[in-house]
Protein backbone atom coordinates (compact mmCIF):
# COMPACT_ATOMS: atom_id res chain seq x y z
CA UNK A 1 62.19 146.68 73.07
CA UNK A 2 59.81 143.81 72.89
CA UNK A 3 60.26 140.10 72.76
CA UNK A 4 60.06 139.85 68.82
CA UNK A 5 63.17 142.05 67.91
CA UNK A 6 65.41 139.50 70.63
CA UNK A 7 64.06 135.97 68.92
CA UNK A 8 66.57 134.59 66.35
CA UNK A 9 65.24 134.84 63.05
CA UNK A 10 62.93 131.80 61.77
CA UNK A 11 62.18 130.14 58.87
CA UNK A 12 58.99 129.53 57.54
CA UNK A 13 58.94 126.19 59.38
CA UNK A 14 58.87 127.52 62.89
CA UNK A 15 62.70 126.32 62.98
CA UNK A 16 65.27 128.94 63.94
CA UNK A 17 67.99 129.69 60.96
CA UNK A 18 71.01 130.78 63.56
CA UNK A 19 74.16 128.94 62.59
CA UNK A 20 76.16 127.39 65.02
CA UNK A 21 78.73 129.22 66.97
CA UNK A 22 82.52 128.83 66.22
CA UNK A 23 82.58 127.60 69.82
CA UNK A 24 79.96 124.72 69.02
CA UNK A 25 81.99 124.01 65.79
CA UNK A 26 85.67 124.05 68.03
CA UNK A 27 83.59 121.35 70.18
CA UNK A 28 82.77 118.95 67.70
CA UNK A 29 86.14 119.25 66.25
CA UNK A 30 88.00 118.22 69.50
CA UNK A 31 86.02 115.55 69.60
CA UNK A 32 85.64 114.06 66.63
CA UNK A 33 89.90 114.43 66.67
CA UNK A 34 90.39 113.28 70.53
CA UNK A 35 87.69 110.39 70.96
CA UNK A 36 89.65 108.18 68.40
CA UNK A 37 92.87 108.83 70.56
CA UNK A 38 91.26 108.43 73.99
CA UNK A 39 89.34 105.02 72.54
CA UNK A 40 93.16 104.22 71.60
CA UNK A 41 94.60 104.36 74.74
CA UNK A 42 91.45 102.79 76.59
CA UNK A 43 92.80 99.69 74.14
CA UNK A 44 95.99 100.04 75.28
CA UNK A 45 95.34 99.92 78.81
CA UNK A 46 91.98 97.69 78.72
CA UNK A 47 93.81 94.60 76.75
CA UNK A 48 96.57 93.63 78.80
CA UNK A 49 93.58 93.31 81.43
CA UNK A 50 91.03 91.40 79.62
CA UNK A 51 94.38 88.80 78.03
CA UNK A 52 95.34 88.34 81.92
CA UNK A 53 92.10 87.38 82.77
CA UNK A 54 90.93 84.86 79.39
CA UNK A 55 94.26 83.48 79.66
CA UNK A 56 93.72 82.55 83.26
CA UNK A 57 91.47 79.72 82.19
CA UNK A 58 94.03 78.08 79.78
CA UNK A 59 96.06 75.81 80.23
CA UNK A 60 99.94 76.09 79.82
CA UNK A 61 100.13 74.56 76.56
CA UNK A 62 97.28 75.98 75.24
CA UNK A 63 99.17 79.33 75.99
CA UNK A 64 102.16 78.52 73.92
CA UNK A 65 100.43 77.39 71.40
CA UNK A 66 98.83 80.39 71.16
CA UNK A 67 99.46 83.54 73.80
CA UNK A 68 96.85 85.69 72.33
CA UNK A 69 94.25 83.49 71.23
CA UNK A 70 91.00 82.59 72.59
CA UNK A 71 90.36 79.88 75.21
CA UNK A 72 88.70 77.02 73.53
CA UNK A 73 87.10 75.59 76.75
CA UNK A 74 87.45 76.84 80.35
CA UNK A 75 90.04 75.28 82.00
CA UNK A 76 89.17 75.80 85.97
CA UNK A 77 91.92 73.65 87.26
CA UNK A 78 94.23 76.96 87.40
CA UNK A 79 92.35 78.27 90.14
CA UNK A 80 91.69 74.82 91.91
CA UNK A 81 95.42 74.27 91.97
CA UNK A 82 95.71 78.05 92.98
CA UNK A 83 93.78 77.99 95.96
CA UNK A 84 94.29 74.19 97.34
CA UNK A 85 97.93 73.78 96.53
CA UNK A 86 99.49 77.28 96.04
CA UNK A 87 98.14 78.48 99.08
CA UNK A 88 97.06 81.21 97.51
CA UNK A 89 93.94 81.54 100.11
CA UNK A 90 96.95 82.05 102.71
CA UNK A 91 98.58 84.96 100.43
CA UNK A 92 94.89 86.37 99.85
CA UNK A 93 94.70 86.36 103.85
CA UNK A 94 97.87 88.30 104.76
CA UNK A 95 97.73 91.23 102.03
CA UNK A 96 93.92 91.66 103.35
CA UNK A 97 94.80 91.63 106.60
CA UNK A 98 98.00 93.88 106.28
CA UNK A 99 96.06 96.42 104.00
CA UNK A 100 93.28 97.02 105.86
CA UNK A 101 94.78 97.82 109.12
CA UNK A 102 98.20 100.03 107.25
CA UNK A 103 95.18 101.77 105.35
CA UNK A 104 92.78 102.26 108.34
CA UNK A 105 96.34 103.28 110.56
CA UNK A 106 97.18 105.72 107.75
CA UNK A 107 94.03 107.64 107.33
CA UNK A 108 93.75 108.15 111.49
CA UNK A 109 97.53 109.60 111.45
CA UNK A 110 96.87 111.94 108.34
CA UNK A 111 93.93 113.13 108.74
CA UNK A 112 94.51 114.26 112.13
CA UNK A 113 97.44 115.70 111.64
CA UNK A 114 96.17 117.61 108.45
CA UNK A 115 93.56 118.79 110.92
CA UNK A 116 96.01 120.10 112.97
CA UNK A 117 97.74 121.79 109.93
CA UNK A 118 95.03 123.52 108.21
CA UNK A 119 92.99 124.29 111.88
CA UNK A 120 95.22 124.84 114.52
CA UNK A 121 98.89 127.01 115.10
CA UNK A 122 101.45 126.51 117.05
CA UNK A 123 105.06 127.30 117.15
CA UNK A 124 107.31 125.33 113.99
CA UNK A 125 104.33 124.44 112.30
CA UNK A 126 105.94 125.45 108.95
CA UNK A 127 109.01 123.96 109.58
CA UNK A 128 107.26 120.57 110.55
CA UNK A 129 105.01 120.87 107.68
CA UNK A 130 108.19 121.05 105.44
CA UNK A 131 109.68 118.16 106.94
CA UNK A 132 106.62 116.19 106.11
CA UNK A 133 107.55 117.35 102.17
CA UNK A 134 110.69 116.53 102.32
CA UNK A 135 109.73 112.94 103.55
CA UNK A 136 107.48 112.87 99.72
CA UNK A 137 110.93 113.29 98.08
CA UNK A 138 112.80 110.36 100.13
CA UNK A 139 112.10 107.17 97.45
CA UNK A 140 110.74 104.13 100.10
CA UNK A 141 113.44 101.79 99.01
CA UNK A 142 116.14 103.73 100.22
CA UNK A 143 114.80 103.05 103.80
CA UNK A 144 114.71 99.60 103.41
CA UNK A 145 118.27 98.61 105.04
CA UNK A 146 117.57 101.00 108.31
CA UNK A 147 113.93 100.01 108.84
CA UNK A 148 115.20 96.03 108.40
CA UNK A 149 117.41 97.26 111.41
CA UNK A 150 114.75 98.66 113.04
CA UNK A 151 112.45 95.79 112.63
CA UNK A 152 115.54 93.85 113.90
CA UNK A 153 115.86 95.21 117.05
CA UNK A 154 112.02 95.34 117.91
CA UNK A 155 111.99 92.19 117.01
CA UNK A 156 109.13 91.84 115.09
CA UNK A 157 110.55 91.07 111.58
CA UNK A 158 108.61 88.15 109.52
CA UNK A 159 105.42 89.04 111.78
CA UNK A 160 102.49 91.21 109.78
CA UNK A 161 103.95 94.45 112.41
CA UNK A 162 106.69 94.79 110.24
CA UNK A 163 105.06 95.48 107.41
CA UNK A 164 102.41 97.78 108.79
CA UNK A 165 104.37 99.96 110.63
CA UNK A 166 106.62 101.06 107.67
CA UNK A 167 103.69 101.53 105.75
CA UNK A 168 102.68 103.97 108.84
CA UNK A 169 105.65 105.95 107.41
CA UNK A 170 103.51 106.60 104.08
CA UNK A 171 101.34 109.46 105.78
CA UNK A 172 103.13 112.26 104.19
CA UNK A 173 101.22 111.89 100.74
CA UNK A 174 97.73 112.01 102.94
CA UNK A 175 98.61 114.73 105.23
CA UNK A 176 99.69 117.00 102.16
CA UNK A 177 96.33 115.90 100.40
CA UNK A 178 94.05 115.94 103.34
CA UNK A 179 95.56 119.70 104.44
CA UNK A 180 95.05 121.11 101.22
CA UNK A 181 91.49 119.62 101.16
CA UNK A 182 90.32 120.58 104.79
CA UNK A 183 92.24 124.45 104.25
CA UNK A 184 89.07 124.46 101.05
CA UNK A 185 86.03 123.84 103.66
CA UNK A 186 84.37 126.75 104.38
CA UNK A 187 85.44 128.43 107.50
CA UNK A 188 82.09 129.85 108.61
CA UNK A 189 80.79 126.38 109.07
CA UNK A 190 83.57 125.76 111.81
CA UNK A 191 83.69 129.14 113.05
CA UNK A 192 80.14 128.70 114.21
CA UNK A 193 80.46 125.55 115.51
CA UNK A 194 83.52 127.03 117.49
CA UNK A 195 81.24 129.63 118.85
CA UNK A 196 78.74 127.12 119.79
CA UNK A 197 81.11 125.44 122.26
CA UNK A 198 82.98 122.85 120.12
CA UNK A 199 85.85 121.64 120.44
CA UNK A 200 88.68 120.35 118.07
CA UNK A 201 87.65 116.93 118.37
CA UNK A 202 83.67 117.46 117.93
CA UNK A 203 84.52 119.82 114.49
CA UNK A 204 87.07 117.03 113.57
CA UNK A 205 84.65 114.10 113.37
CA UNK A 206 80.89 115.98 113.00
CA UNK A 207 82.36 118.93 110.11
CA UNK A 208 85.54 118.61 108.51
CA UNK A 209 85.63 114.55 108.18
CA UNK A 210 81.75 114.42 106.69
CA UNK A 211 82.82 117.69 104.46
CA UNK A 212 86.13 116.52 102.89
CA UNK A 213 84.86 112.40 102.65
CA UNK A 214 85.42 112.75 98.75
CA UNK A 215 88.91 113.26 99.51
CA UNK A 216 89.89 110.92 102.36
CA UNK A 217 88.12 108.10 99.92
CA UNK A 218 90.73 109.68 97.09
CA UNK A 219 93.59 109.18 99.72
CA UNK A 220 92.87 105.62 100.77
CA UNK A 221 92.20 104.34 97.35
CA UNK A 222 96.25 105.37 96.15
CA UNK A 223 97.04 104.20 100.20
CA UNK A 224 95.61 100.44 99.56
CA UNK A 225 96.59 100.21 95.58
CA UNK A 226 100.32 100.96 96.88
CA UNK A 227 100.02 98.75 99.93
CA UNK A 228 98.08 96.09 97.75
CA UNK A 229 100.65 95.99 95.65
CA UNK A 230 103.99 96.26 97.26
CA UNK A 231 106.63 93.76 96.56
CA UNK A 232 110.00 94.80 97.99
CA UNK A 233 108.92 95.33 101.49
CA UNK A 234 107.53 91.87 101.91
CA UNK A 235 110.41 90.27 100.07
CA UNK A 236 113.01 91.91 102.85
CA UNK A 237 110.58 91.72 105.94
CA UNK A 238 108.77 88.55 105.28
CA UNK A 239 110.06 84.81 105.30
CA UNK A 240 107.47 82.49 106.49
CA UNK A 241 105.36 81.18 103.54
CA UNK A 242 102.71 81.67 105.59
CA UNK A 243 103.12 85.28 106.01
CA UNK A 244 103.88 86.06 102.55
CA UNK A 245 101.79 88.79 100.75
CA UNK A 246 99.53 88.52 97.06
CA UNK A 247 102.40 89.70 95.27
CA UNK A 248 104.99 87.94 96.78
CA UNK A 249 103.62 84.51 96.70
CA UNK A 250 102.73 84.78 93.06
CA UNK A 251 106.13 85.29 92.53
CA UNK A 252 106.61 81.53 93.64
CA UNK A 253 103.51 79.95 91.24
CA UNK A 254 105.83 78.36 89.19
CA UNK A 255 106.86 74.23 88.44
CA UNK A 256 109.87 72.57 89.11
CA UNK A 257 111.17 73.01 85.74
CA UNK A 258 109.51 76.06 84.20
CA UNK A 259 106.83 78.81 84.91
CA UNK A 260 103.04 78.15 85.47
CA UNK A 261 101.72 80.66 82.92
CA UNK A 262 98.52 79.52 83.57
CA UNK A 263 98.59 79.78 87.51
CA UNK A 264 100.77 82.95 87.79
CA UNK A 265 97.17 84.67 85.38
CA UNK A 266 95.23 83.30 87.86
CA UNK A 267 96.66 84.52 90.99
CA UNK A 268 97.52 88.08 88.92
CA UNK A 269 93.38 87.81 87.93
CA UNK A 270 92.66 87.64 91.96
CA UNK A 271 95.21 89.91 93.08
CA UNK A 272 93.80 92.76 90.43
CA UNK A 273 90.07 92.01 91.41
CA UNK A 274 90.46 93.09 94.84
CA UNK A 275 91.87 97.12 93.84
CA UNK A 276 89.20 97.60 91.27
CA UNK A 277 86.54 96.18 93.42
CA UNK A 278 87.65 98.69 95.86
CA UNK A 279 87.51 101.87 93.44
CA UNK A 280 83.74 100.45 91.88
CA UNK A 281 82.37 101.03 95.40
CA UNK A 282 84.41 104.15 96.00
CA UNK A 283 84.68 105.57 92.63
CA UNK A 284 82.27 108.28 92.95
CA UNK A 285 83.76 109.39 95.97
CA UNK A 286 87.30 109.00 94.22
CA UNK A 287 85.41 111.43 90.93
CA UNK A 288 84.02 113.96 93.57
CA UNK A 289 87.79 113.99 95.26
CA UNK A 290 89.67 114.80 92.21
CA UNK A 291 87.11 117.30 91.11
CA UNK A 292 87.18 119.43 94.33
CA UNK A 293 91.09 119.76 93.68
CA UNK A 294 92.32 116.89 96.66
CA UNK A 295 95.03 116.03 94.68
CA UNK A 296 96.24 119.90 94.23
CA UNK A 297 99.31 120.75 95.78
């Protein structure tokens, strides 16, 4: 059979005359139907984003007057007041510091002991496994009154400890991720290494953590958005001004008589920068994560 009986029929052009497939025509279809809905809901989501942020550089009145309108001029003095007599600088501080080392803290406990999980057996490793589950399925504010108690009688309440060791407590979601991801890695690749003379701790840090880095990046991106943004935790555990958190000191931008629009949208436009700063220089680490199925169970 030569080449000319497989070429698609031509036209006296030089242009082939094959139709499109119905699966080329199915294609177009879905998309021409779900771009208008996905441009929709990036709207939805986008707006209450980019009216947080314009209306940060109005001024109260100029709010009422108008909530959704434009900015006639930029009016700095929100973030002035903001930083010199909020404190917000102080608030900034404390959530950085308290993120960081929770998030940094959280990644060392989970992805060693999804190591352990996925690489190693012992005796009860099911059964500790499946405690770690069941710990997904406890809601964090129900622990609040027995870890104030705890914090109590270690006596570190209203420090920064407080807060970062309950947030130690949040492994469960990385060690479930982090198993399922390291379980994926080829096996050959450690078996050799094995065979070479490594040990747990050299296959640990040199193969499975380069390997799976999409997926520890997926992990401590949800770790520092939920630690970012926690409210109730510093609210019980906190009560120096000082000490307070992003979220919690916004809370108090308000006047004597009635609320600081104006300086509450600043401090929410700060507070917001910092997570999707974080996910622009991790995002295609975050895209590779989801991809490679980290987040399947």
């Amino acid at each position: 059979m030569t080449s000319e009986t497989l070429s698609p029929p031509r036209s006296e052009t030089g242009e082939s005359t094959r139709r499109p497939s119905g699966r080329s025509l199915s294609t177009v279809a879905k998309a021409v139907l779900l771009y208008p809905v996905f441009i929709a809901l990036s709207v939805i989501i986008i707006f209450p984003l980019l009216w947080m942020f314009y209306s940060s550089f109005k001024s109260n009145t100029d709010i009422f007057a108008d909530v959704f309108a434009l900015p006639k001029s930029l009016y700095l003095d929100n973030y002035k007041e903001v930083f010199q007599l909020a404190g917000l600088g102080s608030f900034f501080k404390s959530s950085v510091i308290v993120s960081l080392v929770s998030v940094l803290g959280l990644l060392a406990l989970s992805t060693t002991a999804a190591y352990a999980f996925a690489f190693m057996e012992f005796r009860g490793k099911s059964l500790l496994f499946l405690l770690f589950l069941l710990g997904l399925m406890v809601p964090p504010q129900a622990l609040i009154i027995s870890g104030y108690g705890w914090m109590s009688v270690l006596g570190i309440l209203d420090t920064y400890w407080a807060l970062i060791f309950t947030y130690f407590g949040w492994s469960a979601f990385g060690i479930l991720v982090l198993r399922n991801a390291f379980e994926g890695l080829p096996r050959e690749i450690s078996d050799s290494a094995k065979v070479d003379g490594a040990g747990h701790w050299a296959r640990f840090w040199y193969i499975v953590l380069p390997l799976s880095r999409p997926s520890t990046a997926t992990v401590a991106i949800f770790l520092f958005m939920w630690i970012w943004n926690d409210f109730l935790y510093p609210l019980v555990y906190l009560q120096s001004e000082e000490r307070y958190t992003l979220p919690l000191g916004i809370m108090f931008l308000n006047g004597q008589y009635a609320p600081e629009w104006g300086l509450q949208m600043a401090g929410l436009t700060v507070a917001t920068a910092v997570p999707l700063i974080v996910y622009y220089v991790l995002q295609k680490q975050f895209v590779r994560g989801i991809m490679a199925g980290a987040l399947k169970g």
